[in-house]
C-alpha atoms as a PDB file:
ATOM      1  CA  UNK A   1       0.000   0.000   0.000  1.00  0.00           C
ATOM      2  CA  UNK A   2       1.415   3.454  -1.315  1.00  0.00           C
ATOM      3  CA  UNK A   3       1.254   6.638   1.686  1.00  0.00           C
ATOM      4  CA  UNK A   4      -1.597   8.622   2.345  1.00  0.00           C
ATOM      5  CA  UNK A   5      -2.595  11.144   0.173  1.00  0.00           C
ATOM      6  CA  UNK A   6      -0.842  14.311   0.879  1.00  0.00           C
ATOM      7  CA  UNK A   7       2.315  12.517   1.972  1.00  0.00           C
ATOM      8  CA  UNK A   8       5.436  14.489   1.464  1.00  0.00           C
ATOM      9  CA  UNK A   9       8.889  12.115   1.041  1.00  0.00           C
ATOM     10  CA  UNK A  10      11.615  13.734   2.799  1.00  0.00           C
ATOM     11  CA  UNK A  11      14.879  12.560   3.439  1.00  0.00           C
ATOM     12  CA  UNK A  12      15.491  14.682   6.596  1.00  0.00           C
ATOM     13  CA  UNK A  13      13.432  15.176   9.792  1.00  0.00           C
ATOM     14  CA  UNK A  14      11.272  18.929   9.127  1.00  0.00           C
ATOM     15  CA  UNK A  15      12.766  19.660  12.674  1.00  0.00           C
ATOM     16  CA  UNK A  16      15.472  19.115  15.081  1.00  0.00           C
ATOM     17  CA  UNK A  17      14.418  17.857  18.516  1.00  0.00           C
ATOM     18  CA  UNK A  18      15.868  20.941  19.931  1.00  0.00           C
ATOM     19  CA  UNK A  19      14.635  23.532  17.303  1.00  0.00           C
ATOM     20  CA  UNK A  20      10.882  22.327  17.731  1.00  0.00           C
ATOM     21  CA  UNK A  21       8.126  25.037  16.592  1.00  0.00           C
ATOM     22  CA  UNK A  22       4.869  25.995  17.646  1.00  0.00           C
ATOM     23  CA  UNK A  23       1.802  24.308  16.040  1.00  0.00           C
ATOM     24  CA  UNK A  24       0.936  27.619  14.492  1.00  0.00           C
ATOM     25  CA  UNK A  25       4.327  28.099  13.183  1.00  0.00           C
ATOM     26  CA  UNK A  26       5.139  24.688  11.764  1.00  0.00           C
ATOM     27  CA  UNK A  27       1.890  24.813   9.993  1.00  0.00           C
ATOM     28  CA  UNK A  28       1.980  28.188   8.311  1.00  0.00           C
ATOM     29  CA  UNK A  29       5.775  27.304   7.862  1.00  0.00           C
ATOM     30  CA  UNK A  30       5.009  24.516   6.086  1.00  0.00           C
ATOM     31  CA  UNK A  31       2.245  25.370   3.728  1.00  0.00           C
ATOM     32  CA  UNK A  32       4.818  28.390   2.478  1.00  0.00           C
ATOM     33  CA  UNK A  33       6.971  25.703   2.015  1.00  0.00           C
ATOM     34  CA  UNK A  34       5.005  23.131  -0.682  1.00  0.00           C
ATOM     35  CA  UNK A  35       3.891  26.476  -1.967  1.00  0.00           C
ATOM     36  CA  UNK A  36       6.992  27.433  -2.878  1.00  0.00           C
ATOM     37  CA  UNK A  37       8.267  24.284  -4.055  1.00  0.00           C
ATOM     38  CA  UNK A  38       4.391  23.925  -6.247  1.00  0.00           C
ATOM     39  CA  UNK A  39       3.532  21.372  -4.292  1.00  0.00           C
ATOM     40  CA  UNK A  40      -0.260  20.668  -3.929  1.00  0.00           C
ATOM     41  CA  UNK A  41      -2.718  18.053  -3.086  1.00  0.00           C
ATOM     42  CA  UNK A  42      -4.145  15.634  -5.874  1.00  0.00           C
ATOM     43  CA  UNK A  43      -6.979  17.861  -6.607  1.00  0.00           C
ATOM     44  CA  UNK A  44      -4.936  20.108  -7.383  1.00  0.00           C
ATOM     45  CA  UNK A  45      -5.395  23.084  -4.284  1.00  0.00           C
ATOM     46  CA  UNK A  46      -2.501  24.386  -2.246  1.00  0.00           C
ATOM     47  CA  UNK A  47      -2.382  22.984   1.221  1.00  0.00           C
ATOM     48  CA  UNK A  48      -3.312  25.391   3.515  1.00  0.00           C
ATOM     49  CA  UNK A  49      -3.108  25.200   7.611  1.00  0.00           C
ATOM     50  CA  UNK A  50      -6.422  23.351   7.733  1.00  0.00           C
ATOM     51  CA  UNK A  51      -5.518  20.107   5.499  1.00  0.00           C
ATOM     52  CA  UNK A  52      -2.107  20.248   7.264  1.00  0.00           C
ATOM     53  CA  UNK A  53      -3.719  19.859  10.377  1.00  0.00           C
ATOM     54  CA  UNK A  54      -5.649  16.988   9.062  1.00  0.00           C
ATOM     55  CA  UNK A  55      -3.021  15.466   7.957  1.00  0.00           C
ATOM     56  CA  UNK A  56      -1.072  15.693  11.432  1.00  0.00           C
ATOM     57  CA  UNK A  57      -4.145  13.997  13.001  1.00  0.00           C
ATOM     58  CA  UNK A  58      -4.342  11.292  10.482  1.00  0.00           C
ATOM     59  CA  UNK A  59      -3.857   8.053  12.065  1.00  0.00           C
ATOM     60  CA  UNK A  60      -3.028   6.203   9.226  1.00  0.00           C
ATOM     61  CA  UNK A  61       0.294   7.337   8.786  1.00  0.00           C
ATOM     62  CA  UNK A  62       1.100   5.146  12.377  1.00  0.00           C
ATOM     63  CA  UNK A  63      -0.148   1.923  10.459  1.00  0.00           C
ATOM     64  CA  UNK A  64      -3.578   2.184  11.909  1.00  0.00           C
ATOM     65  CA  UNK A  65      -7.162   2.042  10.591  1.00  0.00           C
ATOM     66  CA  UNK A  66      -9.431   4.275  11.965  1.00  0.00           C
ATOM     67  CA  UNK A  67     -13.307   3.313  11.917  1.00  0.00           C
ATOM     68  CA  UNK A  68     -15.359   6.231  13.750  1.00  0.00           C
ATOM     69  CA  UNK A  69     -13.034   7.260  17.039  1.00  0.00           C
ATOM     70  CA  UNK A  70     -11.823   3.926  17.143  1.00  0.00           C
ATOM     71  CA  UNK A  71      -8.251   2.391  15.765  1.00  0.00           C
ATOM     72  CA  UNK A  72      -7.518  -0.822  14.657  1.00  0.00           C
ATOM     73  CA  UNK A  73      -3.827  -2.085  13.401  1.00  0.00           C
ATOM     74  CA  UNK A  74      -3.684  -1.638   9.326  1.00  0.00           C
ATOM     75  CA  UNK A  75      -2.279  -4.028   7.143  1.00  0.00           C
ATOM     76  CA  UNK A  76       0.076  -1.354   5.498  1.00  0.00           C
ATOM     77  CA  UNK A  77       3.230  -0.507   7.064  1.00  0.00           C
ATOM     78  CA  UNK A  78       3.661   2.612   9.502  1.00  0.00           C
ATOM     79  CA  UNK A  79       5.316   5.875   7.925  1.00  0.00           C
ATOM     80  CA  UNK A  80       5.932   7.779  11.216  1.00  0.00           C
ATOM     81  CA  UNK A  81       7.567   6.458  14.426  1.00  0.00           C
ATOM     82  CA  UNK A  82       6.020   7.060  17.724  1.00  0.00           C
ATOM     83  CA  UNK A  83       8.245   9.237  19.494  1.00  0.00           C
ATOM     84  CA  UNK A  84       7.686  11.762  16.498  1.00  0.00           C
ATOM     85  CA  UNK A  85       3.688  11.379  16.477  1.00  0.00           C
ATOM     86  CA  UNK A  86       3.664  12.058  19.918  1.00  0.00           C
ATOM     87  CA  UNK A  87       5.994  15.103  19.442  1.00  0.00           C
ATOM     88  CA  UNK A  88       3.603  16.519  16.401  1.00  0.00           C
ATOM     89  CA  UNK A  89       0.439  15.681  18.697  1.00  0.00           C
ATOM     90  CA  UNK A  90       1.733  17.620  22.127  1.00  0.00           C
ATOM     91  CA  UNK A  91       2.313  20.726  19.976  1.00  0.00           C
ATOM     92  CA  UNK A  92      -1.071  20.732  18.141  1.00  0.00           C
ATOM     93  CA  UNK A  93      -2.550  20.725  21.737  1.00  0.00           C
ATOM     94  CA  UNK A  94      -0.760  23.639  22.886  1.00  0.00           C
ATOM     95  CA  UNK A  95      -3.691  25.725  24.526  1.00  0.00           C
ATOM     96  CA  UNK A  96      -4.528  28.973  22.286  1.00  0.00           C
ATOM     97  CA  UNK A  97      -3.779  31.366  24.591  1.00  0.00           C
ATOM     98  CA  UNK A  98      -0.242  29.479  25.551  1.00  0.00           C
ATOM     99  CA  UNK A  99       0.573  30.361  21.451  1.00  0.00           C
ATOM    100  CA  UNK A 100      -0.742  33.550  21.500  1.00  0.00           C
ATOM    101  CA  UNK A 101       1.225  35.068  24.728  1.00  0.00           C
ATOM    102  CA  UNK A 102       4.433  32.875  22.818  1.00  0.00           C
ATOM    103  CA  UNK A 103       3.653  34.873  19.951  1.00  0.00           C
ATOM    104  CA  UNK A 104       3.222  38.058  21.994  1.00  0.00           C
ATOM    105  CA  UNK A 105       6.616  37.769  23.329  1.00  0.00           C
ATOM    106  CA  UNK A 106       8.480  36.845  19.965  1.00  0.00           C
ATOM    107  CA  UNK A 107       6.974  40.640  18.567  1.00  0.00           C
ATOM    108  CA  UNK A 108       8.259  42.226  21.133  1.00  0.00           C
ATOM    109  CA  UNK A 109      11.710  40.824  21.205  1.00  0.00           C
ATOM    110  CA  UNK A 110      14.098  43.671  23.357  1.00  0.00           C
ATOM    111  CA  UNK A 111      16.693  43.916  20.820  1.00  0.00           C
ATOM    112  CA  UNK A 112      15.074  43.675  17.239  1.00  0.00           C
ATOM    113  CA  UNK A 113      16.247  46.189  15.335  1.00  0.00           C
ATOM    114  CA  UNK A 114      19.366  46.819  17.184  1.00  0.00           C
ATOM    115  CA  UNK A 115      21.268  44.034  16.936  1.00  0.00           C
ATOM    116  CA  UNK A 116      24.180  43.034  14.523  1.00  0.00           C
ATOM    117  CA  UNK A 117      26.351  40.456  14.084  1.00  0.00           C
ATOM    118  CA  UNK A 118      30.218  40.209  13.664  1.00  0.00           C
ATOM    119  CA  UNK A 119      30.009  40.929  10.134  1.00  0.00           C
ATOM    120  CA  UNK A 120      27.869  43.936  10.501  1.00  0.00           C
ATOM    121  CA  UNK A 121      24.652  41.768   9.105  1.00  0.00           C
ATOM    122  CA  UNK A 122      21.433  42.485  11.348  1.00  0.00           C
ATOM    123  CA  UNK A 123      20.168  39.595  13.798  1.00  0.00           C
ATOM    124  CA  UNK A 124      16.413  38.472  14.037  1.00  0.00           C
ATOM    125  CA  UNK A 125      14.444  37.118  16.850  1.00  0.00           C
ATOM    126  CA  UNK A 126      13.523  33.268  16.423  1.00  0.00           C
ATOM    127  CA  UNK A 127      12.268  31.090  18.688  1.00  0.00           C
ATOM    128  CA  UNK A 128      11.938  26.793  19.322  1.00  0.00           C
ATOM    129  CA  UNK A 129      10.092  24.794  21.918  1.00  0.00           C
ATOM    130  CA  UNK A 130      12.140  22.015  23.401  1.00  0.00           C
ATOM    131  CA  UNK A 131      10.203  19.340  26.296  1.00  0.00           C
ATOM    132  CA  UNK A 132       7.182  22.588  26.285  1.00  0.00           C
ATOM    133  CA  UNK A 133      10.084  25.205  26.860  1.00  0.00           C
ATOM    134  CA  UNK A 134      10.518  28.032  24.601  1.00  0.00           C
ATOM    135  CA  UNK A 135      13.798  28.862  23.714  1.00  0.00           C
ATOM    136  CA  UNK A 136      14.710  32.436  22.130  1.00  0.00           C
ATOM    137  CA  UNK A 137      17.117  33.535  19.952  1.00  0.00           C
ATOM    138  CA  UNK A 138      19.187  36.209  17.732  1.00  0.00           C
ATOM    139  CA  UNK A 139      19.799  34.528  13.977  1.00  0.00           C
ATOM    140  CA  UNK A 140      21.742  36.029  11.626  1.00  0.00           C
ATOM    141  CA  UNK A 141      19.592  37.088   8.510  1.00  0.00           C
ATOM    142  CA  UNK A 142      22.558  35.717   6.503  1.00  0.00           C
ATOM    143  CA  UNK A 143      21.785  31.960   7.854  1.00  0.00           C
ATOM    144  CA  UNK A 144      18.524  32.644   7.318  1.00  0.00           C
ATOM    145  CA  UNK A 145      17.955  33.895   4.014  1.00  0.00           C
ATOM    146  CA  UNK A 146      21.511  32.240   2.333  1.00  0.00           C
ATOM    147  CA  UNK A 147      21.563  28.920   4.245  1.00  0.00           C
ATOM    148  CA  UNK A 148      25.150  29.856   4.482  1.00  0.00           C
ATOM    149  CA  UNK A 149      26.305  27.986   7.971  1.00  0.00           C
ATOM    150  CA  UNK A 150      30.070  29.183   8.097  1.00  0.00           C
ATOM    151  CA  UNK A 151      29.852  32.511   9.741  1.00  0.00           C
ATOM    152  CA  UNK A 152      31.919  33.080  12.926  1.00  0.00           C
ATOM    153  CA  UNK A 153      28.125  33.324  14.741  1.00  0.00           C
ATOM    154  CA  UNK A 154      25.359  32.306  13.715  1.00  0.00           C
ATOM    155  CA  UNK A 155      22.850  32.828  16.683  1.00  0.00           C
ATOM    156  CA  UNK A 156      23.217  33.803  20.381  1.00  0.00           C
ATOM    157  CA  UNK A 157      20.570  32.782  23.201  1.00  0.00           C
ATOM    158  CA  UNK A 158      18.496  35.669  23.134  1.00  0.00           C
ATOM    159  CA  UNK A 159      18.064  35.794  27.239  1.00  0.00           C
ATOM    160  CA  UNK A 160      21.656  36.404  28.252  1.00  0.00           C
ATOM    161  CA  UNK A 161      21.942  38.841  25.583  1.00  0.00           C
ATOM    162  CA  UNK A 162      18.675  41.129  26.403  1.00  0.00           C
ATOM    163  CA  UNK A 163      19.999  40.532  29.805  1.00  0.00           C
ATOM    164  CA  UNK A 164      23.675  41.897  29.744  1.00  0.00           C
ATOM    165  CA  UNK A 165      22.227  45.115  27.512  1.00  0.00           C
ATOM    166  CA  UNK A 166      19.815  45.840  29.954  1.00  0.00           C
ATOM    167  CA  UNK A 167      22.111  45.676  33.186  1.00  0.00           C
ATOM    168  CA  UNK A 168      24.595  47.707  30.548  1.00  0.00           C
ATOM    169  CA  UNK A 169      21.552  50.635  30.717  1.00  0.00           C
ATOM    170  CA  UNK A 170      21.255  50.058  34.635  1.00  0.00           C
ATOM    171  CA  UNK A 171      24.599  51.200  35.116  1.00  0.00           C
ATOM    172  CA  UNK A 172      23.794  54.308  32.414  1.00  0.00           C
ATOM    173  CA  UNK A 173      21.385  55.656  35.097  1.00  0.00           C
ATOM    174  CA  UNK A 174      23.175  54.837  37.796  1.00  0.00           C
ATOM    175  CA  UNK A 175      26.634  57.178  36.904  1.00  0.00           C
ATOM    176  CA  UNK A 176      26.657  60.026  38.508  1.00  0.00           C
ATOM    177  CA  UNK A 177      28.491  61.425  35.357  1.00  0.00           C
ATOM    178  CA  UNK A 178      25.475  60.883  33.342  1.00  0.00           C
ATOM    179  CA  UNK A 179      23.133  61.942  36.231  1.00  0.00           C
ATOM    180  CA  UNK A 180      24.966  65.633  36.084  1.00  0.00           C
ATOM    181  CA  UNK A 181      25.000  65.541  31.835  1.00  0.00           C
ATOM    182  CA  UNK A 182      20.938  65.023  32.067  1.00  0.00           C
ATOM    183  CA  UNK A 183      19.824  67.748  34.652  1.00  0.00           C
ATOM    184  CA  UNK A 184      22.039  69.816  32.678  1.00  0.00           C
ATOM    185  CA  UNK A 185      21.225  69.187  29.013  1.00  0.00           C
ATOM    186  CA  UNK A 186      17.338  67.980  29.650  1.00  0.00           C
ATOM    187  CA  UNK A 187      15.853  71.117  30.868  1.00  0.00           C
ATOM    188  CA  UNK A 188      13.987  68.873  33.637  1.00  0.00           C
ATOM    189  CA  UNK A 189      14.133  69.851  37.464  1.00  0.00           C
ATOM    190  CA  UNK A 190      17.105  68.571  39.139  1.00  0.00           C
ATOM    191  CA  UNK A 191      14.759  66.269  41.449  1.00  0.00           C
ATOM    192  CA  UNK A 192      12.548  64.598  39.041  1.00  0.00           C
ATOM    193  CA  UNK A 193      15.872  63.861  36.955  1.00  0.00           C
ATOM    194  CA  UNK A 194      17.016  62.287  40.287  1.00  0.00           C
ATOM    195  CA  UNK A 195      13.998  60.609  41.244  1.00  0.00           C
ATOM    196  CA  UNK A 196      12.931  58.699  38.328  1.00  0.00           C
ATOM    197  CA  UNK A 197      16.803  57.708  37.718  1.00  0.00           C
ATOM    198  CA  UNK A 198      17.006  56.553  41.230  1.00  0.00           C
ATOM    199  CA  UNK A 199      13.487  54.941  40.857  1.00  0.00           C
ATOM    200  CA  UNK A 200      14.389  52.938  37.449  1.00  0.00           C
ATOM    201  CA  UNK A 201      14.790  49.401  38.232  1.00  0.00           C
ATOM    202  CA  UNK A 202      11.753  48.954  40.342  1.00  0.00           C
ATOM    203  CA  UNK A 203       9.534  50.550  37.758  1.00  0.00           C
ATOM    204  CA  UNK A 204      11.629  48.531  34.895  1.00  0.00           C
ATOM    205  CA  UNK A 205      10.312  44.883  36.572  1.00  0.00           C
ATOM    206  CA  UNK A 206       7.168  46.734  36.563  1.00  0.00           C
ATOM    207  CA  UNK A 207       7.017  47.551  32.848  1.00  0.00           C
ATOM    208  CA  UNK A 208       5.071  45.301  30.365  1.00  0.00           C
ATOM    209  CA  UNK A 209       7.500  43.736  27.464  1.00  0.00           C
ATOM    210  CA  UNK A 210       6.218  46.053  24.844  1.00  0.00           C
ATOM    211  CA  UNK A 211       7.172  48.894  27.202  1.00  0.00           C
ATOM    212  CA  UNK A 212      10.371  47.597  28.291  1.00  0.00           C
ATOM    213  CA  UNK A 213      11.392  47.290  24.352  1.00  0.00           C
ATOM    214  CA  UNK A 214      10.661  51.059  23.814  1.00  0.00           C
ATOM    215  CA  UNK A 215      12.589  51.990  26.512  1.00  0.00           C
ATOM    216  CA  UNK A 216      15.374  49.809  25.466  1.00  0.00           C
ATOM    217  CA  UNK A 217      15.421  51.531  22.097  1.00  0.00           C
ATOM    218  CA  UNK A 218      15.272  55.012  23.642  1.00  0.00           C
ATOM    219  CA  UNK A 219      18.474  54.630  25.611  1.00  0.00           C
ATOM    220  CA  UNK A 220      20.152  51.538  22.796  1.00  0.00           C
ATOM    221  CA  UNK A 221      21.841  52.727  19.524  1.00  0.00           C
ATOM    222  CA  UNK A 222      22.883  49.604  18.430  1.00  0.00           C
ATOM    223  CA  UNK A 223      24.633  46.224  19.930  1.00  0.00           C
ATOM    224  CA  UNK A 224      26.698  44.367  18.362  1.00  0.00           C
ATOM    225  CA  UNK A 225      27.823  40.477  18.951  1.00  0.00           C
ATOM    226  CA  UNK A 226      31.402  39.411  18.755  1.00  0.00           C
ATOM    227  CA  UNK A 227      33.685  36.640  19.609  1.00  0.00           C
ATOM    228  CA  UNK A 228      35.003  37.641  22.510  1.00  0.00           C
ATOM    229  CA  UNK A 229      31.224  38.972  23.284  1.00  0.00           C
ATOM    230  CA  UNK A 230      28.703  41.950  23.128  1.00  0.00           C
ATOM    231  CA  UNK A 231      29.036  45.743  22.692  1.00  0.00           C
ATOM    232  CA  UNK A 232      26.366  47.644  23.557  1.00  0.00           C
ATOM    233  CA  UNK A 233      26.219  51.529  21.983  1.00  0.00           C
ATOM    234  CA  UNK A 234      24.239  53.769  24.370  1.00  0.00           C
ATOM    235  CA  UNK A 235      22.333  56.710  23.919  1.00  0.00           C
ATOM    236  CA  UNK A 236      22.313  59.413  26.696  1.00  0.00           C
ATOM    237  CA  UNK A 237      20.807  62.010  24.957  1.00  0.00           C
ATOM    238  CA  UNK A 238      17.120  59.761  25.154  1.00  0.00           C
ATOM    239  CA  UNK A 239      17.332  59.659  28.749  1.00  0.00           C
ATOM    240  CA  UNK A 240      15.338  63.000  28.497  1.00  0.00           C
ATOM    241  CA  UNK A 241      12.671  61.085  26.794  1.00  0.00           C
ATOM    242  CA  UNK A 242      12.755  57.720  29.040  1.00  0.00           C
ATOM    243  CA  UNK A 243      12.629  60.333  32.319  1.00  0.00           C
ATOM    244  CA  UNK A 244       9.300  61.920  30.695  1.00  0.00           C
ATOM    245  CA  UNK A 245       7.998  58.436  30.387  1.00  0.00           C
ATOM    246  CA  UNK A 246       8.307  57.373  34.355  1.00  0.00           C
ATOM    247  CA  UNK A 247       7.504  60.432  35.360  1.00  0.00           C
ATOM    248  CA  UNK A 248       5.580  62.206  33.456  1.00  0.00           C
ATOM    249  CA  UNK A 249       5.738  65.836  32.112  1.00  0.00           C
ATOM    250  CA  UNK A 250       7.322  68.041  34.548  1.00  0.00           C
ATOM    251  CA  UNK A 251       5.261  71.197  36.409  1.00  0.00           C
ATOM    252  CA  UNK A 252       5.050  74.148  35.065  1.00  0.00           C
ATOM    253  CA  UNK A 253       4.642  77.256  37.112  1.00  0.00           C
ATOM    254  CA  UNK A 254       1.998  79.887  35.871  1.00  0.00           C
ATOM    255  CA  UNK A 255       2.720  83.263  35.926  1.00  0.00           C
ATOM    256  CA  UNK A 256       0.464  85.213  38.746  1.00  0.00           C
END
């Protein structure tokens, strides 16, 4: 007996067991994919995310005959192994609102935008699920649009990163240097400068991630990821602008 209709021969696994994807992801991924490569089902449609999902519930492809909700052994010969069912099955039943905060979180990733690789090339924000764990990265757009594997770096773990640049802009408001350079280049009143510096890392773990990220680009020029590891540019002139933001808009006095 010949596969299932819709089967797809491939001579590599669509995902490494550490790289896994989302449900949402892996199925929009790979209906761009057979799209791309004019691949369609036998009457002749594109697959779309709704006949791949069909066709990750289909049974048969374990070697079993399905009659109603029940499933018998087939007489034809299993084309998937267990362990890698199981694995497609646990991320279709990832709950809705688990994918959508996921997804919430990859669109606000701290540093896209602002982050740059040895050879200059920008880095993008990917993500893979691993054992129901999200792991985050920073890719390098040449690995991802080239395929080409033999740069010096080809992704970083996007947590340690986002965390060294933002204890980099903790110190920023903490020197006393910079403290003196903002009351006297801002305009602001010496004690709301001081306050809201002084006041920054309780209201940071307060911020939402969409917040944080603005922040971060008010204060970031640019970092950039080397060997030996990151450099972060800073920008002290938007400290005006991240002050007004905790704060608020200072007083003004009205003339009698």
């Amino acid at each position: 007996m010949g596969p299932p209709v819709g089967t797809l021969s491939l001579n590599h696994p669509l995902f490494s067991s550490s790289e896994r994807p989302s449900h949402a992801w892996a199925s929009a991924s790979a209906s761009s994919s057979c799209a791309k490569a004019s691949i369609r089902q036998r009457s002749g449609r594109p697959f779309d995310k709704i006949v791949l999902h069909k066709i990750l519930k289909n049974r048969t492809y374990q070697g079993l005959t399905v009659h109603k909700t029940e499933a018998f052994p087939g007489k034809h010969q299993p084309i998937i192994d267990e362990h890698r069912w199981n694995e497609a099955q646990s991320i279709s039943q990832e709950p809705p609102r688990a994918r959508a905060r996921a997804a919430a979180a990859r669109e606000v990733a701290l540093l896209r935008g602002l982050i740059f690789g040895p050879d200059g090339r920008a880095m993008t924000p990917q993500h893979a699920r691993k054992a129901g764990r999200s792991y985050r990265y920073y890719v390098s757009m040449v690995t991802i649009k080239r395929a080409e594997n033999d740069g010096p770096i080809r992704r970083v773990p996007a947590g340690p990163v986002d965390q060294a640049v933002i204890e980099q802009v903790r110190r920023l408001v903490r020197a006393p240097e910079i403290v003196a350079r903002t009351i006297r280049s801002s305009g602001l009143p010496t004690v709301t400068v001081r306050e809201a510096l002084a006041d920054f890392d309780r209201i940071w773990d307060e911020l939402f991630p969409g917040e944080q990220a603005r922040l971060i680009r008010l204060l970031v020029e640019r970092v950039d990821v080397t060997e030996d590891g990151i450099r972060v540019r800073l920008k002290t002139e938007g400290l005006r602008d991240v002050i007004q933001d905790l704060q608020g808009p200072p007083a003004v006095d009205q003339a009698a």
